[in-house]
N, C-alpha and C. Protein backbone atom coordinates (compact mmCIF):
# COMPACT_ATOMS: atom_id res chain seq x y z
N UNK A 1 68.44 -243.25 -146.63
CA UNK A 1 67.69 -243.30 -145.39
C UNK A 1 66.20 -243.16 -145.70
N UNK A 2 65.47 -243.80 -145.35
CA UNK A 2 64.18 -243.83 -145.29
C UNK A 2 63.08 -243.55 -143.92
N UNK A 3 62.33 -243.00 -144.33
CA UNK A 3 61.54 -242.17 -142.67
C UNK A 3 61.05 -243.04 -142.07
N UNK A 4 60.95 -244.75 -142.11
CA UNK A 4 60.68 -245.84 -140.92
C UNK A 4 62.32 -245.84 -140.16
N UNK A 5 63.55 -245.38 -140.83
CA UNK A 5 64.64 -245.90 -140.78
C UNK A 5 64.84 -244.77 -139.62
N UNK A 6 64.50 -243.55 -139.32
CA UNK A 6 64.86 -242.44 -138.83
C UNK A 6 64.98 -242.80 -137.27
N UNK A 7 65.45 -242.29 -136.05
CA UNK A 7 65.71 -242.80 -135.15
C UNK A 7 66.06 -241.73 -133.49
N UNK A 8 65.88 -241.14 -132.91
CA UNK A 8 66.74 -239.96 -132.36
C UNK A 8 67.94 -240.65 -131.98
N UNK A 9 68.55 -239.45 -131.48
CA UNK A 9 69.92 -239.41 -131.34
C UNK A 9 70.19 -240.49 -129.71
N UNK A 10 71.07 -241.28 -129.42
CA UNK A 10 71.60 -241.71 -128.51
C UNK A 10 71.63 -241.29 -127.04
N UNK A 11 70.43 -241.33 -126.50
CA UNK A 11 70.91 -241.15 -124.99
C UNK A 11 69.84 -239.37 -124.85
N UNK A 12 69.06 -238.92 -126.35
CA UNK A 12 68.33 -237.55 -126.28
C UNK A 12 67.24 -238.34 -125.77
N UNK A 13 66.79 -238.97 -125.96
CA UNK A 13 65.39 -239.45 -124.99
C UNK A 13 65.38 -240.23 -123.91
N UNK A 14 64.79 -240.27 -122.69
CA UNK A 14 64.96 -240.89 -121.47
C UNK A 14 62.84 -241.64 -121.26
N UNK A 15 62.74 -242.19 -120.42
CA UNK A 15 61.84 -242.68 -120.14
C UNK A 15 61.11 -241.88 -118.88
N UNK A 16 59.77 -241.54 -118.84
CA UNK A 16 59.41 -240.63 -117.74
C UNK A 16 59.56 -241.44 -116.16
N UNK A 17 60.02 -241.03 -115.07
CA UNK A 17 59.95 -241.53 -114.27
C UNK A 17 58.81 -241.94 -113.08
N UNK A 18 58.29 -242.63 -113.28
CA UNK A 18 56.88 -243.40 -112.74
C UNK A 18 57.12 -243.19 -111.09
N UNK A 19 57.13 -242.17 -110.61
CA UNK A 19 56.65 -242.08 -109.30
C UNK A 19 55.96 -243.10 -108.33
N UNK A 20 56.34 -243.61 -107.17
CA UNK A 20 56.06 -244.82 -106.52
C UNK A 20 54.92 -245.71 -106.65
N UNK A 21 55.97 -246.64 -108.14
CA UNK A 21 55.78 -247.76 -108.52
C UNK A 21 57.12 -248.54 -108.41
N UNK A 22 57.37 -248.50 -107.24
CA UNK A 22 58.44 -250.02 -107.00
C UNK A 22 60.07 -249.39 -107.27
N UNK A 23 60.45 -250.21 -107.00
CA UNK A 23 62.03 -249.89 -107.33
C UNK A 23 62.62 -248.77 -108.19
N UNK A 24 61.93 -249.33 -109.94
CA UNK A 24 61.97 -247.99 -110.62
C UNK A 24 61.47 -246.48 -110.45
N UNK A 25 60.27 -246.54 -109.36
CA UNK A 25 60.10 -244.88 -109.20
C UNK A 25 60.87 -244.11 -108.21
N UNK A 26 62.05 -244.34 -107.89
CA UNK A 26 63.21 -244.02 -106.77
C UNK A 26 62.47 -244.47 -105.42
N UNK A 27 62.09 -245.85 -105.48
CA UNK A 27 61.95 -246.70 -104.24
C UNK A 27 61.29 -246.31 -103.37
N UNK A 28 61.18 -247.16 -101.98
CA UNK A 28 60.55 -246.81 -100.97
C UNK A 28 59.73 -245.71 -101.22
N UNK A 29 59.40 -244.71 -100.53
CA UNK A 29 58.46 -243.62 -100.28
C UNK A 29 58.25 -243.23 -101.29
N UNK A 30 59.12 -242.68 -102.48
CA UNK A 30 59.11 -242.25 -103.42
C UNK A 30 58.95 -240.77 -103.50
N UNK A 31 59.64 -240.09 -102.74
CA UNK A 31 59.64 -238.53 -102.30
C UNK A 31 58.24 -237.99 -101.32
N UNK A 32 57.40 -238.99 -100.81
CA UNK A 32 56.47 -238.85 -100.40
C UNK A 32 56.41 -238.52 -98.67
N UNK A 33 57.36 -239.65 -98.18
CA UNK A 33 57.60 -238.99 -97.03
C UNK A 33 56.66 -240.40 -96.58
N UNK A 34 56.21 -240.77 -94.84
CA UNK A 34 55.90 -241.63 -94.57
C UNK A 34 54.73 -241.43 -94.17
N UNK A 35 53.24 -242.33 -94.78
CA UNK A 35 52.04 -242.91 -93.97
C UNK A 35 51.35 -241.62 -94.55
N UNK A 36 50.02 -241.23 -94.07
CA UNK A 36 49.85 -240.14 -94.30
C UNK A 36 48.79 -240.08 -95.53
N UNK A 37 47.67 -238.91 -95.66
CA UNK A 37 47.09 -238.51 -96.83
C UNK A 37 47.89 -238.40 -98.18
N UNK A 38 48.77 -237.52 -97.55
CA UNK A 38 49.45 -237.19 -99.01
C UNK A 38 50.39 -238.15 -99.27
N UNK A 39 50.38 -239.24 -99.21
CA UNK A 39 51.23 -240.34 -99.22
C UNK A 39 50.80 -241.37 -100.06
N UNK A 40 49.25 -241.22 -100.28
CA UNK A 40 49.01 -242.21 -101.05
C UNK A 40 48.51 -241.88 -102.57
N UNK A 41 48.30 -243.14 -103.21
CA UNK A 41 48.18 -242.49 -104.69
C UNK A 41 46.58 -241.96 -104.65
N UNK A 42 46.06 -241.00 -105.58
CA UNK A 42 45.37 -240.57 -105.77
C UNK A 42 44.77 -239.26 -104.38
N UNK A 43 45.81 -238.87 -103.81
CA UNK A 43 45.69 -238.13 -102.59
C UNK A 43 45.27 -237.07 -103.02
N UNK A 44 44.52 -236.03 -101.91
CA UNK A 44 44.36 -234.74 -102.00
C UNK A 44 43.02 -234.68 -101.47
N UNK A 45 42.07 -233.24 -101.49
CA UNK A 45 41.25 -233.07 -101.12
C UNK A 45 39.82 -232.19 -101.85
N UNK A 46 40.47 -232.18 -102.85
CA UNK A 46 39.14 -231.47 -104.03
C UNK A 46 39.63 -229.87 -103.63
N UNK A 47 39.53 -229.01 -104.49
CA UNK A 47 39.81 -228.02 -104.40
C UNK A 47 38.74 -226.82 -103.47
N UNK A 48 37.95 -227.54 -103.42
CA UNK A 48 36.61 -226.62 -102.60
C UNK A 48 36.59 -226.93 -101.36
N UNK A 49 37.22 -228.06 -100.18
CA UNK A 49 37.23 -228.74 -99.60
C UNK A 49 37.93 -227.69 -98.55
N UNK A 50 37.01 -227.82 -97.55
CA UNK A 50 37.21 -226.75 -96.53
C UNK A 50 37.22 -227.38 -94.39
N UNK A 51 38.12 -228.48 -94.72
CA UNK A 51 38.36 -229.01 -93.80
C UNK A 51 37.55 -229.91 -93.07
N UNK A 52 35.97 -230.12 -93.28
CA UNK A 52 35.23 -230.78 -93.22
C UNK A 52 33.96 -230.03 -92.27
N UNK A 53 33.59 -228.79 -92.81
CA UNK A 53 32.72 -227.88 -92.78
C UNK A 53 31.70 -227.67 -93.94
N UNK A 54 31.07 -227.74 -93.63
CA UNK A 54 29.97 -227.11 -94.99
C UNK A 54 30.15 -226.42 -95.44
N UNK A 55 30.07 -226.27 -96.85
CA UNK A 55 31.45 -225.50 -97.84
C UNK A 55 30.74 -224.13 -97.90
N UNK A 56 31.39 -223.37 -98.33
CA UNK A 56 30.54 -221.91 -98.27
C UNK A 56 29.18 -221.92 -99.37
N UNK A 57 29.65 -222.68 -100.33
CA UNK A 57 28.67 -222.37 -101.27
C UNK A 57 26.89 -223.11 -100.51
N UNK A 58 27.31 -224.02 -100.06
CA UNK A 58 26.13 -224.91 -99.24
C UNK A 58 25.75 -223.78 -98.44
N UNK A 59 26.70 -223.09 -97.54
CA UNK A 59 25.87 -222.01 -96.85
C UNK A 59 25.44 -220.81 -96.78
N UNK A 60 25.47 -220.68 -98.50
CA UNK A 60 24.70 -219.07 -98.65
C UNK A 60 23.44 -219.62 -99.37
N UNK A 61 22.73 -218.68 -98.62
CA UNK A 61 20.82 -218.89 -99.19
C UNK A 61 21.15 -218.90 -100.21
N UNK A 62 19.66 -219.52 -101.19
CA UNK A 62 19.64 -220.22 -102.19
C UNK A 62 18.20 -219.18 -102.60
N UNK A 63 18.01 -218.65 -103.65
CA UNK A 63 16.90 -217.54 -103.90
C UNK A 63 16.49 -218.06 -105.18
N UNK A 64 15.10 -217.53 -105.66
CA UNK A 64 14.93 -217.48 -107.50
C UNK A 64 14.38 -218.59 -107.49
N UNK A 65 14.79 -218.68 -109.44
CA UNK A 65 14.38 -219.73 -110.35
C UNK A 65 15.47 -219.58 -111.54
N UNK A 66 15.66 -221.40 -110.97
CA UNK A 66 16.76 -220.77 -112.06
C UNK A 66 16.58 -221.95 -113.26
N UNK A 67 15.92 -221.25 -114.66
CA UNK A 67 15.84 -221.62 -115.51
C UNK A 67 16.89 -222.62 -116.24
N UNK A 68 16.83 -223.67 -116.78
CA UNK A 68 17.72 -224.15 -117.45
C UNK A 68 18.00 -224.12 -119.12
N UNK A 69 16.19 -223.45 -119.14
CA UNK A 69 16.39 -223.31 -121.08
C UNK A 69 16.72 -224.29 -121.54
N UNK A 70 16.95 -223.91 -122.85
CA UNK A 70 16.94 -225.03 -124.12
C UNK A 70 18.28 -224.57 -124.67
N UNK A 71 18.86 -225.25 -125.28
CA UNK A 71 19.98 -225.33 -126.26
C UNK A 71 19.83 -225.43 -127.84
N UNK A 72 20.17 -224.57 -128.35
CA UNK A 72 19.51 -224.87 -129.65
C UNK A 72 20.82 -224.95 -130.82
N UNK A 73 20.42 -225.75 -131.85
CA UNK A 73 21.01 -225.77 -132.62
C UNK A 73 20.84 -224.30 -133.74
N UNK A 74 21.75 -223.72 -133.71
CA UNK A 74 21.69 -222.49 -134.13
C UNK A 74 22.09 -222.59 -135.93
N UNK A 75 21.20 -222.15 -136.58
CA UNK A 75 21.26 -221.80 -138.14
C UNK A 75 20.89 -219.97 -138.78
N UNK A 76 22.06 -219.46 -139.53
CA UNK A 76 22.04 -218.21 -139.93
C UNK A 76 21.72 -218.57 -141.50
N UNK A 77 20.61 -217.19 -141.85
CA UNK A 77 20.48 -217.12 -143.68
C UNK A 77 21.70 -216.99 -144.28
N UNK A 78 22.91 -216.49 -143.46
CA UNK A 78 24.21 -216.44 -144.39
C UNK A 78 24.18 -218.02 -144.87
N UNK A 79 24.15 -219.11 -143.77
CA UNK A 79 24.97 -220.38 -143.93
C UNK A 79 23.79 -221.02 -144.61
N UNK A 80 23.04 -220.59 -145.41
CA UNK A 80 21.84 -221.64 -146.46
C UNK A 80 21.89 -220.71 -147.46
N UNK A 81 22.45 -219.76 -147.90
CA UNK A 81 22.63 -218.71 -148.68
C UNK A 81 24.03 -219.94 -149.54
N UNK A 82 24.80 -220.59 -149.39
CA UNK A 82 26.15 -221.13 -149.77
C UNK A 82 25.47 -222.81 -150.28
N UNK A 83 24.42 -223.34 -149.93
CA UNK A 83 23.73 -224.62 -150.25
C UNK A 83 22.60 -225.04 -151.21
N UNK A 84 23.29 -225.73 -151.77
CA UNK A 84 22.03 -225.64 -152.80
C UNK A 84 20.64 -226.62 -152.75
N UNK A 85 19.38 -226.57 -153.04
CA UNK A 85 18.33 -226.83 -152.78
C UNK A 85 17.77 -225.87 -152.54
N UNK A 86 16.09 -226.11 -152.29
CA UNK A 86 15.54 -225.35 -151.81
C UNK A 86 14.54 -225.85 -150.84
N UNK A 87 14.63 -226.98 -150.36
CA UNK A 87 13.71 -227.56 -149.08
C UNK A 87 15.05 -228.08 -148.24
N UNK A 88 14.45 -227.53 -147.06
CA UNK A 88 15.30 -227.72 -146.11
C UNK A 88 14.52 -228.53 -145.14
N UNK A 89 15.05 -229.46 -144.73
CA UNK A 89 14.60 -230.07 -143.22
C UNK A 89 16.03 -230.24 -142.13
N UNK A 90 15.68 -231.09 -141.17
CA UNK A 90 16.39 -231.35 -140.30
C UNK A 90 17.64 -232.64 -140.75
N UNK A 91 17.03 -233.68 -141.67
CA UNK A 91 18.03 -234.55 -142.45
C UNK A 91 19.01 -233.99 -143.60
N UNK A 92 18.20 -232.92 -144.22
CA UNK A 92 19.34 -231.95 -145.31
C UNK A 92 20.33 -231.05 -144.60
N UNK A 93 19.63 -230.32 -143.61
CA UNK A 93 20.50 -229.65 -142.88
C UNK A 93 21.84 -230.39 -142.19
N UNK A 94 21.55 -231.60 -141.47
CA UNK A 94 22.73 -232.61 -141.30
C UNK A 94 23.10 -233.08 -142.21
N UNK A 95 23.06 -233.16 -143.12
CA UNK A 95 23.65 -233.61 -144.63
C UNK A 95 24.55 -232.29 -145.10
N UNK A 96 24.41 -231.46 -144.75
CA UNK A 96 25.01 -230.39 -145.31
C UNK A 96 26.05 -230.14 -143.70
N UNK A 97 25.99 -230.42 -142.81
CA UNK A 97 26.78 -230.07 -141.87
C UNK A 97 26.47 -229.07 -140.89
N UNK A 98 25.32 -228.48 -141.40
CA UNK A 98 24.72 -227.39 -140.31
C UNK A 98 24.53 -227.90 -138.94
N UNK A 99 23.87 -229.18 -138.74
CA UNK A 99 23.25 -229.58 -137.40
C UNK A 99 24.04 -230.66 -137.07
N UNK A 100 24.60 -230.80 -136.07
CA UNK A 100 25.81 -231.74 -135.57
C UNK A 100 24.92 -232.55 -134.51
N UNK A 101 24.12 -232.24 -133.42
CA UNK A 101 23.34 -232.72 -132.36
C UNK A 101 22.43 -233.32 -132.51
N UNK A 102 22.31 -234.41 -132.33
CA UNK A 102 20.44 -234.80 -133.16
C UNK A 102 19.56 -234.46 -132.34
N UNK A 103 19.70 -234.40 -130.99
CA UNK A 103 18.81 -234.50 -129.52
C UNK A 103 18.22 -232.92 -129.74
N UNK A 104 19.19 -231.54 -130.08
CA UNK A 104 19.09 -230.34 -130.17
C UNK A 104 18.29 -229.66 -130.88
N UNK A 105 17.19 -229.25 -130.64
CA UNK A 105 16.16 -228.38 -131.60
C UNK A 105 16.88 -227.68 -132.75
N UNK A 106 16.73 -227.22 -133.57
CA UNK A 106 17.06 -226.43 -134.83
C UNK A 106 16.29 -224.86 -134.49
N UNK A 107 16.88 -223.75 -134.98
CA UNK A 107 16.28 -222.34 -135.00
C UNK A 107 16.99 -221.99 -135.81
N UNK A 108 16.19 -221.00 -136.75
CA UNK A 108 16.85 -220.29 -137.47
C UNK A 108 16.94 -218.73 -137.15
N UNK A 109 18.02 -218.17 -137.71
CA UNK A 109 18.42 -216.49 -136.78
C UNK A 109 18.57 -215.38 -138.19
N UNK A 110 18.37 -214.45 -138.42
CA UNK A 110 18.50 -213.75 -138.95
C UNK A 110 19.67 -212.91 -139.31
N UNK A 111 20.90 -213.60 -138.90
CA UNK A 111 22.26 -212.86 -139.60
C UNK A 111 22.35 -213.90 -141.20
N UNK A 112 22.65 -212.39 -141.85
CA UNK A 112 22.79 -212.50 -142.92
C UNK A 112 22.05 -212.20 -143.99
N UNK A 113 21.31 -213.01 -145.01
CA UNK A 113 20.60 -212.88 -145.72
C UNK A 113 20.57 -213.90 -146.56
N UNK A 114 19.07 -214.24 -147.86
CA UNK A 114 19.36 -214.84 -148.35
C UNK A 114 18.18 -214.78 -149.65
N UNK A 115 18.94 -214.68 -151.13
CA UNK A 115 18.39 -213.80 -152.20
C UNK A 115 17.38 -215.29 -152.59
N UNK A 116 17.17 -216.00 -152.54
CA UNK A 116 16.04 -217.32 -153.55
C UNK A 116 15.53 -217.58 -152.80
N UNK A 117 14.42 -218.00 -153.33
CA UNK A 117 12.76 -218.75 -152.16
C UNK A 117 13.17 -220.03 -151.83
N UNK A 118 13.43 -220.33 -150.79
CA UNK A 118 13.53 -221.46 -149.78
C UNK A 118 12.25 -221.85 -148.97
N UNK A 119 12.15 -223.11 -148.91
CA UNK A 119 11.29 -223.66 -147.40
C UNK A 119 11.82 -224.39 -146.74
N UNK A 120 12.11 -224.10 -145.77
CA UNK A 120 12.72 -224.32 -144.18
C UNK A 120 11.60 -225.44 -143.39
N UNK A 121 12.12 -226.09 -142.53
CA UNK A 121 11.19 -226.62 -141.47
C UNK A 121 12.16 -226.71 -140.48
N UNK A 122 12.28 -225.91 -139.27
CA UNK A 122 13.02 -226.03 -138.32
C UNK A 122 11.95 -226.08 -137.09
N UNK A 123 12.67 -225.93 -136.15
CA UNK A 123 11.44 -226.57 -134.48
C UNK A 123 11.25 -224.80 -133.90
N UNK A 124 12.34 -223.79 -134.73
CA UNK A 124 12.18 -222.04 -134.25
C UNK A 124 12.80 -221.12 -134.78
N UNK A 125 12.22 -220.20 -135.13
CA UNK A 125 12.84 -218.92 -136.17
C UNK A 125 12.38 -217.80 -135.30
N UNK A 126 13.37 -216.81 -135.49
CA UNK A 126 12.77 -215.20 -134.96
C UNK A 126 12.23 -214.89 -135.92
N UNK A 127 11.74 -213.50 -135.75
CA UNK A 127 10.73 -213.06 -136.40
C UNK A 127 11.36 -212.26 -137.57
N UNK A 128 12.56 -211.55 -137.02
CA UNK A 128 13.11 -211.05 -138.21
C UNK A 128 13.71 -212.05 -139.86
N UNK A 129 14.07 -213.46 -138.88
CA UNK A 129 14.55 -214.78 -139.98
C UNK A 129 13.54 -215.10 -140.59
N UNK A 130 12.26 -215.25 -140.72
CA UNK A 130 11.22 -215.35 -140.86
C UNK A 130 10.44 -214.28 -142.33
N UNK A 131 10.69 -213.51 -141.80
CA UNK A 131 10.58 -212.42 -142.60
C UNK A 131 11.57 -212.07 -143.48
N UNK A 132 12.26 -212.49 -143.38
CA UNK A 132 13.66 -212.50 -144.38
C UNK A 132 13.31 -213.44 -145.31
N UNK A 133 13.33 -214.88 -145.19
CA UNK A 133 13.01 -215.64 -145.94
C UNK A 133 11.62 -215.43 -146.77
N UNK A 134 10.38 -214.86 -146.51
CA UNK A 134 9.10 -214.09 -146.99
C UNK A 134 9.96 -213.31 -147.84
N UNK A 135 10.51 -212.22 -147.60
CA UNK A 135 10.85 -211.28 -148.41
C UNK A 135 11.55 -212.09 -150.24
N UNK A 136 12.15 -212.91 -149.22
CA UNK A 136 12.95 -213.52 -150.49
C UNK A 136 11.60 -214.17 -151.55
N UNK A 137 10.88 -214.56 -150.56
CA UNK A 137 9.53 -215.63 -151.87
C UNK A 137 9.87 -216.78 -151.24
N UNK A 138 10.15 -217.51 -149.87
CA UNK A 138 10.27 -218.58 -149.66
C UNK A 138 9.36 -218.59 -148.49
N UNK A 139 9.30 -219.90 -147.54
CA UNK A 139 8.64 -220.07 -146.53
C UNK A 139 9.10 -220.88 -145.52
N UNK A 140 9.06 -220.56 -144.39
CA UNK A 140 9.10 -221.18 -142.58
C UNK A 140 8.35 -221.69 -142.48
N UNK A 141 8.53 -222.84 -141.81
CA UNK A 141 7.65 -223.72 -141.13
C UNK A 141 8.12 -224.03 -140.00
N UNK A 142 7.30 -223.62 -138.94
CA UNK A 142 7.74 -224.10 -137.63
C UNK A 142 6.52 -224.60 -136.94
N UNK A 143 6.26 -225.70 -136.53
CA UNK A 143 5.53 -226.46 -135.57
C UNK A 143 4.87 -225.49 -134.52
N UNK A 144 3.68 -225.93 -134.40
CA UNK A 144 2.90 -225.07 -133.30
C UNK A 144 3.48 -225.33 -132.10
N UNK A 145 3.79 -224.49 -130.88
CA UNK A 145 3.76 -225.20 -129.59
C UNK A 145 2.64 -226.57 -129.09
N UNK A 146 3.26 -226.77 -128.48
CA UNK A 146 1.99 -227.89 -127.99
C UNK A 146 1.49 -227.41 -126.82
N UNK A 147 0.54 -227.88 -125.54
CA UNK A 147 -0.48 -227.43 -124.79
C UNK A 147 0.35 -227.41 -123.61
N UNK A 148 1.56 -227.91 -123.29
CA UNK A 148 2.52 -227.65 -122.00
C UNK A 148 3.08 -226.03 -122.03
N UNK A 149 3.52 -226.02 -123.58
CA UNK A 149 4.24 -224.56 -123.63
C UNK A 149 3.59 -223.50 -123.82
N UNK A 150 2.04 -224.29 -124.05
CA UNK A 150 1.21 -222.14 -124.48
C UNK A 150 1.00 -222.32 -122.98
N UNK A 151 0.84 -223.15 -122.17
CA UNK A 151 0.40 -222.93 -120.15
C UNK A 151 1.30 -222.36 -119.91
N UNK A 152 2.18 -222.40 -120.07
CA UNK A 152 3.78 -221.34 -119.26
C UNK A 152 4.17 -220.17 -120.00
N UNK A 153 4.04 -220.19 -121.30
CA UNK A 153 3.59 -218.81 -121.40
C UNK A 153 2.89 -217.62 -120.77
């Protein structure tokens, strides 16, 4: 016997039954019952759907600011501590698997550590990652803000 040859057993598998599609989905109505919302395909009413009132969430005041922030592509000294080189950019870092997002800024974070002088160029480092990499004999480079982000500061 060979594993293209393999087969189940006689009568252990059945075909799912296609709900009213014609003859084969047990006909007519198809357990549905007659005419009606819930009668047709793709029926129902969204789960928030509150009879055709303005939903609660529409009617509680709306307050604040609500920030949306940035998303960042997150990098730890543990995970460049395991890679070898010592210039890092944004094309090595995706070469190595760190940065999956291209659209996503890069930052580097301070878990971990990391013993050889490296230079980094990411778009943001804390201060402690920063200083970590100094300590080691290497160097950060991160881009100045530009003149939109020192105003909102």
């Amino acid at each position: 016997m060979k594993l293209h040859e393999l087969k189940p057993a006689e009568g252990s598998r059945k075909n799912r039954k296609r709900v009213g599609r014609g003859p084969g989905g047990t006909d007519k109505t198809a357990g549905r019952g007659h005419k009606g919302q819930k009668s047709r395909s793709g029926a129902g009413k969204g789960q928030f759907f509150e009879g055709g009132r303005s939903t609660l969430i529409s009617r509680l005041p709306k307050r604040g600011f609500n920030n949306v922030g940035t998303t960042y592509e997150v990098i730890n000294l543990s995970q460049l501590e395991g890679i070898e080189g010592t210039t890092f950019d944004r094309a090595a870092l995706e070469a190595a698997g760190l940065v999956r997002r291209r659209t996503s800024p890069v930052k580097l974070l301070a878990k971990g550590s990391i013993s050889r002088a490296i230079t980094l160029h990411v778009d943001a480092a804390s201060e402690s990652a920063i200083k970590a990499v100094e300590a080691a004999g290497g160097t950060v480079v991160v881009p100045a803000p530009s003149e939109s982000e020192q105003k909102e500061a």
